[in-house]
N, C-alpha and C. Protein backbone atom coordinates (compact mmCIF):
# COMPACT_ATOMS: atom_id res chain seq x y z
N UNK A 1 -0.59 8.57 13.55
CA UNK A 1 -1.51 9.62 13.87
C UNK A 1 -2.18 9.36 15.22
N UNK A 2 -2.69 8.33 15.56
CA UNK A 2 -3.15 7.71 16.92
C UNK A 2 -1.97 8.00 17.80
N UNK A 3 -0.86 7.87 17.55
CA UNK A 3 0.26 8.26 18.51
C UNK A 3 0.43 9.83 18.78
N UNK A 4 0.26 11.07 17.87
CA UNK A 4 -0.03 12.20 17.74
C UNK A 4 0.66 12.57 16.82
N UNK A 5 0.88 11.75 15.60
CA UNK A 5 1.66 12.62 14.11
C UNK A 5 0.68 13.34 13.55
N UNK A 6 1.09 13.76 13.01
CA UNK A 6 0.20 14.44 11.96
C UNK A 6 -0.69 13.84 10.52
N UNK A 7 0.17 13.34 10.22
CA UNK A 7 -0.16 11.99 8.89
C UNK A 7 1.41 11.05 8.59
N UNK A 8 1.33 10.31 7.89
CA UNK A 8 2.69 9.61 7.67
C UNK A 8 3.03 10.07 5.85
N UNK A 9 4.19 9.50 5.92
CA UNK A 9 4.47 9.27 4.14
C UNK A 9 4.87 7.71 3.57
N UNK A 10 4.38 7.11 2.89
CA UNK A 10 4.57 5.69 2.40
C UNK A 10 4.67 5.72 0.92
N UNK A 11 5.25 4.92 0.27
CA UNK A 11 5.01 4.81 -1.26
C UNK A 11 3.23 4.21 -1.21
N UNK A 12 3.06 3.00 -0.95
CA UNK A 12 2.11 2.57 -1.29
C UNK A 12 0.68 3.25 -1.33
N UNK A 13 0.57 4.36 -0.66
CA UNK A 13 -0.33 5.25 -0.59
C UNK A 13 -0.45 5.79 -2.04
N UNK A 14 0.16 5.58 -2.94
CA UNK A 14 0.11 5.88 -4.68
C UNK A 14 -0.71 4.85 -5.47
N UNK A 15 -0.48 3.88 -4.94
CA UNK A 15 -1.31 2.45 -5.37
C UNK A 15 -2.66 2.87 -4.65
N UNK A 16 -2.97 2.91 -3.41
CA UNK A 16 -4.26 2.99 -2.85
C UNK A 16 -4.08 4.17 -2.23
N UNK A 17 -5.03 5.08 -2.96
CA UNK A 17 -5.14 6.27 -2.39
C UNK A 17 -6.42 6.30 -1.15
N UNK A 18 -7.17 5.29 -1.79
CA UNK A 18 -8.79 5.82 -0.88
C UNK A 18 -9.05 5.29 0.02
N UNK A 19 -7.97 4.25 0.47
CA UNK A 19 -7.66 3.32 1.84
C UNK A 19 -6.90 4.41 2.41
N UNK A 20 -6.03 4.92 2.19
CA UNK A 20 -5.03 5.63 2.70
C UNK A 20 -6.18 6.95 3.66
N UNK A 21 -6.28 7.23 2.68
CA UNK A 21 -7.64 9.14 3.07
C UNK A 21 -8.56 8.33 4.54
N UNK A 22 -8.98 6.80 3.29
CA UNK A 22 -10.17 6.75 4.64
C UNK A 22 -9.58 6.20 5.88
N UNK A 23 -8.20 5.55 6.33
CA UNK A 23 -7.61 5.74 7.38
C UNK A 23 -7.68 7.21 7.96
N UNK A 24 -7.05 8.14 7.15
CA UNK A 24 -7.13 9.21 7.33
C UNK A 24 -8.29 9.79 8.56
N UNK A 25 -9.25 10.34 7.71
CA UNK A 25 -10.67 10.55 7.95
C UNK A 25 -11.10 10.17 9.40
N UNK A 26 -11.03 8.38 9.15
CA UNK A 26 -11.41 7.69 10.59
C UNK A 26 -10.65 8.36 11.54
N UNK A 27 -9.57 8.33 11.68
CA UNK A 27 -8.55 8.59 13.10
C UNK A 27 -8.94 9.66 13.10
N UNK A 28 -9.31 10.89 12.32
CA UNK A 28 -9.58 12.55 12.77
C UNK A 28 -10.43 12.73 13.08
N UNK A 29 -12.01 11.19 13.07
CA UNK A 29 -13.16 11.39 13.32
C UNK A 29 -13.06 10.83 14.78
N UNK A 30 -11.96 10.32 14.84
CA UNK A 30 -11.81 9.21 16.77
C UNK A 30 -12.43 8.02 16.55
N UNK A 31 -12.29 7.62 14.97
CA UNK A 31 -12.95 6.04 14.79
C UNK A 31 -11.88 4.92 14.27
N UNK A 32 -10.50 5.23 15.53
CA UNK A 32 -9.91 4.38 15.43
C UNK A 32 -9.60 3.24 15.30
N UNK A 33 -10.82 1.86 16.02
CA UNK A 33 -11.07 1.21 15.75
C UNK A 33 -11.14 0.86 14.48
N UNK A 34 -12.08 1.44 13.15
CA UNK A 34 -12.44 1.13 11.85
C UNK A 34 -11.04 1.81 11.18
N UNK A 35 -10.67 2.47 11.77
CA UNK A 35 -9.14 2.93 10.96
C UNK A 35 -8.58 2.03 11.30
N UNK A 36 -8.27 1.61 12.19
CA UNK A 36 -7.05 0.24 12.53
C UNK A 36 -7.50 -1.08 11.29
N UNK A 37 -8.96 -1.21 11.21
CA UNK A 37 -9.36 -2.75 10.67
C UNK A 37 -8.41 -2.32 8.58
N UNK A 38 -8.63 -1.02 8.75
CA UNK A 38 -8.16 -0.87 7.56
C UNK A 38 -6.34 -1.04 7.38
N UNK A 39 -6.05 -0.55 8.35
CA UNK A 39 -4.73 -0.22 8.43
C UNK A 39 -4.15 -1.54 8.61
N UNK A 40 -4.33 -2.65 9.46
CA UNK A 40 -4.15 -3.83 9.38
C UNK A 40 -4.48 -4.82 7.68
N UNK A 41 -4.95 -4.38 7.43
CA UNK A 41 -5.21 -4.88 5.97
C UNK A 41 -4.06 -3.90 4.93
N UNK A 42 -3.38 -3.02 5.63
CA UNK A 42 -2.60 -2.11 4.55
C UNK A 42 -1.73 -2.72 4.71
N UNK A 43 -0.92 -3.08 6.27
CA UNK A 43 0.53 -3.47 6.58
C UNK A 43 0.92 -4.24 5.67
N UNK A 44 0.70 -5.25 5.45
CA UNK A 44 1.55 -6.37 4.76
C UNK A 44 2.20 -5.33 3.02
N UNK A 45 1.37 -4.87 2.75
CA UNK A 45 1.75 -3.60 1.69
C UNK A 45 2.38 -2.80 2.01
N UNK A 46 2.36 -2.10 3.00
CA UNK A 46 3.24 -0.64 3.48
C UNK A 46 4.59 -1.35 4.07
N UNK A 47 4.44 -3.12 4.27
CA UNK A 47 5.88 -3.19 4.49
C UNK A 47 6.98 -3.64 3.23
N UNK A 48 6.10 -3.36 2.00
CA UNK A 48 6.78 -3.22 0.71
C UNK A 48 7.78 -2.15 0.64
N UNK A 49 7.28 -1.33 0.96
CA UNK A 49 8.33 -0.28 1.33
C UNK A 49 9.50 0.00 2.20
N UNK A 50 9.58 -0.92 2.92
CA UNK A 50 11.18 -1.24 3.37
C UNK A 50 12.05 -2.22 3.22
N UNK A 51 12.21 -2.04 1.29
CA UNK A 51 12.91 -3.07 0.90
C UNK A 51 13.67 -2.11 -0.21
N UNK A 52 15.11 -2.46 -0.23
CA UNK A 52 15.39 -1.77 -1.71
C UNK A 52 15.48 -1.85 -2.79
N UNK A 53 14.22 -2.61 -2.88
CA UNK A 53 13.43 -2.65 -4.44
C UNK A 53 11.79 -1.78 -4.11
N UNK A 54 11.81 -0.88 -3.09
CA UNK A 54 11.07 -0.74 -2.95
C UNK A 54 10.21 0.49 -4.15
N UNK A 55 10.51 1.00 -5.01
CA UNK A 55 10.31 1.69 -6.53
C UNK A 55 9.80 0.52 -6.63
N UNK A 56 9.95 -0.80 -7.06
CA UNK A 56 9.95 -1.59 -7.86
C UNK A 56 7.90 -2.54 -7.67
N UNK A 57 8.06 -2.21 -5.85
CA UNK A 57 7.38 -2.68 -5.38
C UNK A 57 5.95 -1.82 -5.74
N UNK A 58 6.38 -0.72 -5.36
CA UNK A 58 5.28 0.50 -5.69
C UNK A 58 4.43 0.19 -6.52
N UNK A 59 5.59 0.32 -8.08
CA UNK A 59 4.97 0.26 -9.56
C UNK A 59 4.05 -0.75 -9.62
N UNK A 60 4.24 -2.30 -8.92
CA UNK A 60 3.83 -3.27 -9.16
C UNK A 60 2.34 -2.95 -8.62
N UNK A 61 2.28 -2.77 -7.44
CA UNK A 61 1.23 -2.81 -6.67
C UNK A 61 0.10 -1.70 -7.37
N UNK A 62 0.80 -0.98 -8.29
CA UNK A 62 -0.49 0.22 -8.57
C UNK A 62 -0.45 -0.50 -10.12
N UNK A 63 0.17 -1.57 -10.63
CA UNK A 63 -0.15 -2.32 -11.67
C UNK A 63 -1.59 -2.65 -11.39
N UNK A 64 -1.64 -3.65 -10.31
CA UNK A 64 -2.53 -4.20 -9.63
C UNK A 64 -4.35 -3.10 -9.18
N UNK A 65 -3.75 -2.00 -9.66
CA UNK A 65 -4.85 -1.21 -9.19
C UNK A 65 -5.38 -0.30 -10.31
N UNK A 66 -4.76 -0.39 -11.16
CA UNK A 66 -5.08 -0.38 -12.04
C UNK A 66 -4.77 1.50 -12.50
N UNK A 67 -3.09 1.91 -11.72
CA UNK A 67 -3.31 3.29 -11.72
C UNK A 67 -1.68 3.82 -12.96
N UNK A 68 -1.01 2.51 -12.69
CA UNK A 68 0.83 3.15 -13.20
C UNK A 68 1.08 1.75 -13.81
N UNK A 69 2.46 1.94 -14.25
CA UNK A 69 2.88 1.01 -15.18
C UNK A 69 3.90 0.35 -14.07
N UNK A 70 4.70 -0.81 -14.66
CA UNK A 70 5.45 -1.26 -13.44
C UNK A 70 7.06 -0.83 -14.66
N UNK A 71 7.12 0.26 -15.38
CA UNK A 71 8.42 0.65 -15.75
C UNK A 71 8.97 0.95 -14.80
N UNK A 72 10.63 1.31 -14.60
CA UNK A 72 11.21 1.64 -13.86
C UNK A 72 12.31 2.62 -14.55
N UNK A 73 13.11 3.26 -13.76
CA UNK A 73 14.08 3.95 -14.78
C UNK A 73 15.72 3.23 -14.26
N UNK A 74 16.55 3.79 -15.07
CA UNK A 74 17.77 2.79 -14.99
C UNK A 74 18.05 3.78 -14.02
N UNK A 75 19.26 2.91 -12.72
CA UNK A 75 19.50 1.90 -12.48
C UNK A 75 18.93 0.84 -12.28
N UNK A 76 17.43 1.41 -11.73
CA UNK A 76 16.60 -0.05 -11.45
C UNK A 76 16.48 -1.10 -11.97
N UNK A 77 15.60 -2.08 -12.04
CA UNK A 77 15.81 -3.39 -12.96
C UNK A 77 14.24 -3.60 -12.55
N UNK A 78 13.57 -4.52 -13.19
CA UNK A 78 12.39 -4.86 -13.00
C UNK A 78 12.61 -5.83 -11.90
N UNK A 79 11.65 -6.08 -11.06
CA UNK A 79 11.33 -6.98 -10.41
C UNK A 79 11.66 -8.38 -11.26
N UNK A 80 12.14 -9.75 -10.39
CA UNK A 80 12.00 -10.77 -11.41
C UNK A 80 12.17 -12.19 -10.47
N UNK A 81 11.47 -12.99 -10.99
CA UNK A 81 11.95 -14.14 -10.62
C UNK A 81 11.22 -14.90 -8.79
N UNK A 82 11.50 -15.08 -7.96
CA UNK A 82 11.45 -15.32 -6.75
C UNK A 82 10.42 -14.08 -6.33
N UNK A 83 11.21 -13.33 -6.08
CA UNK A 83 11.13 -11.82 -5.12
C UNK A 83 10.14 -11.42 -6.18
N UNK A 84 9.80 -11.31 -7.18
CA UNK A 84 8.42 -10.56 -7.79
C UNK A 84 6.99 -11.64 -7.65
N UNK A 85 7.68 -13.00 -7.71
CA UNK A 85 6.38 -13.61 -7.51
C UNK A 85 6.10 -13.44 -5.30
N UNK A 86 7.09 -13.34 -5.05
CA UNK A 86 6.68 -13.02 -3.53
C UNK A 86 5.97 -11.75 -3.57
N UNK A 87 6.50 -11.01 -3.81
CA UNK A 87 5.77 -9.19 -3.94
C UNK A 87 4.06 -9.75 -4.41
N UNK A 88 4.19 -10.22 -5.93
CA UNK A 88 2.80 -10.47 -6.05
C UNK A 88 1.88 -11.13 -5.40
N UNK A 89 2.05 -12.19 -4.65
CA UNK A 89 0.98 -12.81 -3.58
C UNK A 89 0.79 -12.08 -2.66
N UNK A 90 2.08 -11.08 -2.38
CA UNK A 90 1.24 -9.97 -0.92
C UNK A 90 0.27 -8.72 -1.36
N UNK A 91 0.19 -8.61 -2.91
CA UNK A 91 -0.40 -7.55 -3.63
C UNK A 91 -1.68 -8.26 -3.63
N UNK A 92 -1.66 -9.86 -4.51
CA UNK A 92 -2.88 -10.33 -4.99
C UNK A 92 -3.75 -10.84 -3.40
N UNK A 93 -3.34 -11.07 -2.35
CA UNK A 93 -3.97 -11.44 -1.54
C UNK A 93 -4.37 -10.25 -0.86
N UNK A 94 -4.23 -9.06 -0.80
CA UNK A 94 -4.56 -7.76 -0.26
C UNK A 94 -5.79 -7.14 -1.09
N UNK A 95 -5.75 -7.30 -2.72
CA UNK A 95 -6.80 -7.45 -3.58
C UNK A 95 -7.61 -8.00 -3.09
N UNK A 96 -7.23 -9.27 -3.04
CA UNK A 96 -8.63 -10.60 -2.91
C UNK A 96 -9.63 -9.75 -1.61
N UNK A 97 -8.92 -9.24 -0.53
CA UNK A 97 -9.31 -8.90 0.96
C UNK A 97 -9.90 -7.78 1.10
N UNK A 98 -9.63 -6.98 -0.31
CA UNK A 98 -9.46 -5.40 -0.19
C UNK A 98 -11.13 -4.42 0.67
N UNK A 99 -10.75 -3.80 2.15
CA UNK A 99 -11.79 -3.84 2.20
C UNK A 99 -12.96 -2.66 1.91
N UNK A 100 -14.35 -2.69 2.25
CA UNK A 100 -15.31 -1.69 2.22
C UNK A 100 -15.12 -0.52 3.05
N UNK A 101 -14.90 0.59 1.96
CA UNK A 101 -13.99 1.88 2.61
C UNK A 101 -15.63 2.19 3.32
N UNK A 102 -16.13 3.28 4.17
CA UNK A 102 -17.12 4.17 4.85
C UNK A 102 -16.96 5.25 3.49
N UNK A 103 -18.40 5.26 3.15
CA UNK A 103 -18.64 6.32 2.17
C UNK A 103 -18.49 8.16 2.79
């Protein structure tokens, strides 16, 4: 949007909706700065989404938020093993960080 899009599309924006808006918001108010501090705290999440488990990644992360289940439908497979405990430290440490949206 700072570049001149209009808005983007991401999975993870399903997990955190009110990070997402208040990026939003900021950049349409020209308070790019406080949109960036947020948006930098999103990346490590929004680069969940360019993986092809990325369904898998989604579910997990809005586990974490307390919004969806981490089912999947077949073909998929659950997350497991290695690669889900990696997914989860970039979820649980984005939690731990998660920051104070502007009311």
């Amino acid at each position: 949007m700072v570049t001149g899009a209009d808005g983007w599309v991401a999975g993870l924006v399903c997990a955190y909706p009110a990070e997402t808006v208040a990026i939003y918001k900021l950049v349409k108010a020209a308070k790019v700065d406080e949109a960036m501090e947020i948006y930098r705290w999103f990346m490590p999440l929004l680069e969940l989404d360019i993986s092809p488990q990325l369904v898998q990644n989604i579910k997990l992360a809005e586990v974490a938020t307390g919004i969806g289940t981490e089912n999947v439908r077949a073909p998929r497979l659950p997350l497991q093993g290695a690669e889900r405990e990696r997914v989860l430290k970039i979820i649980d440490t984005a939690m731990k960080n998660r920051p104070i949206l502007p009311a």
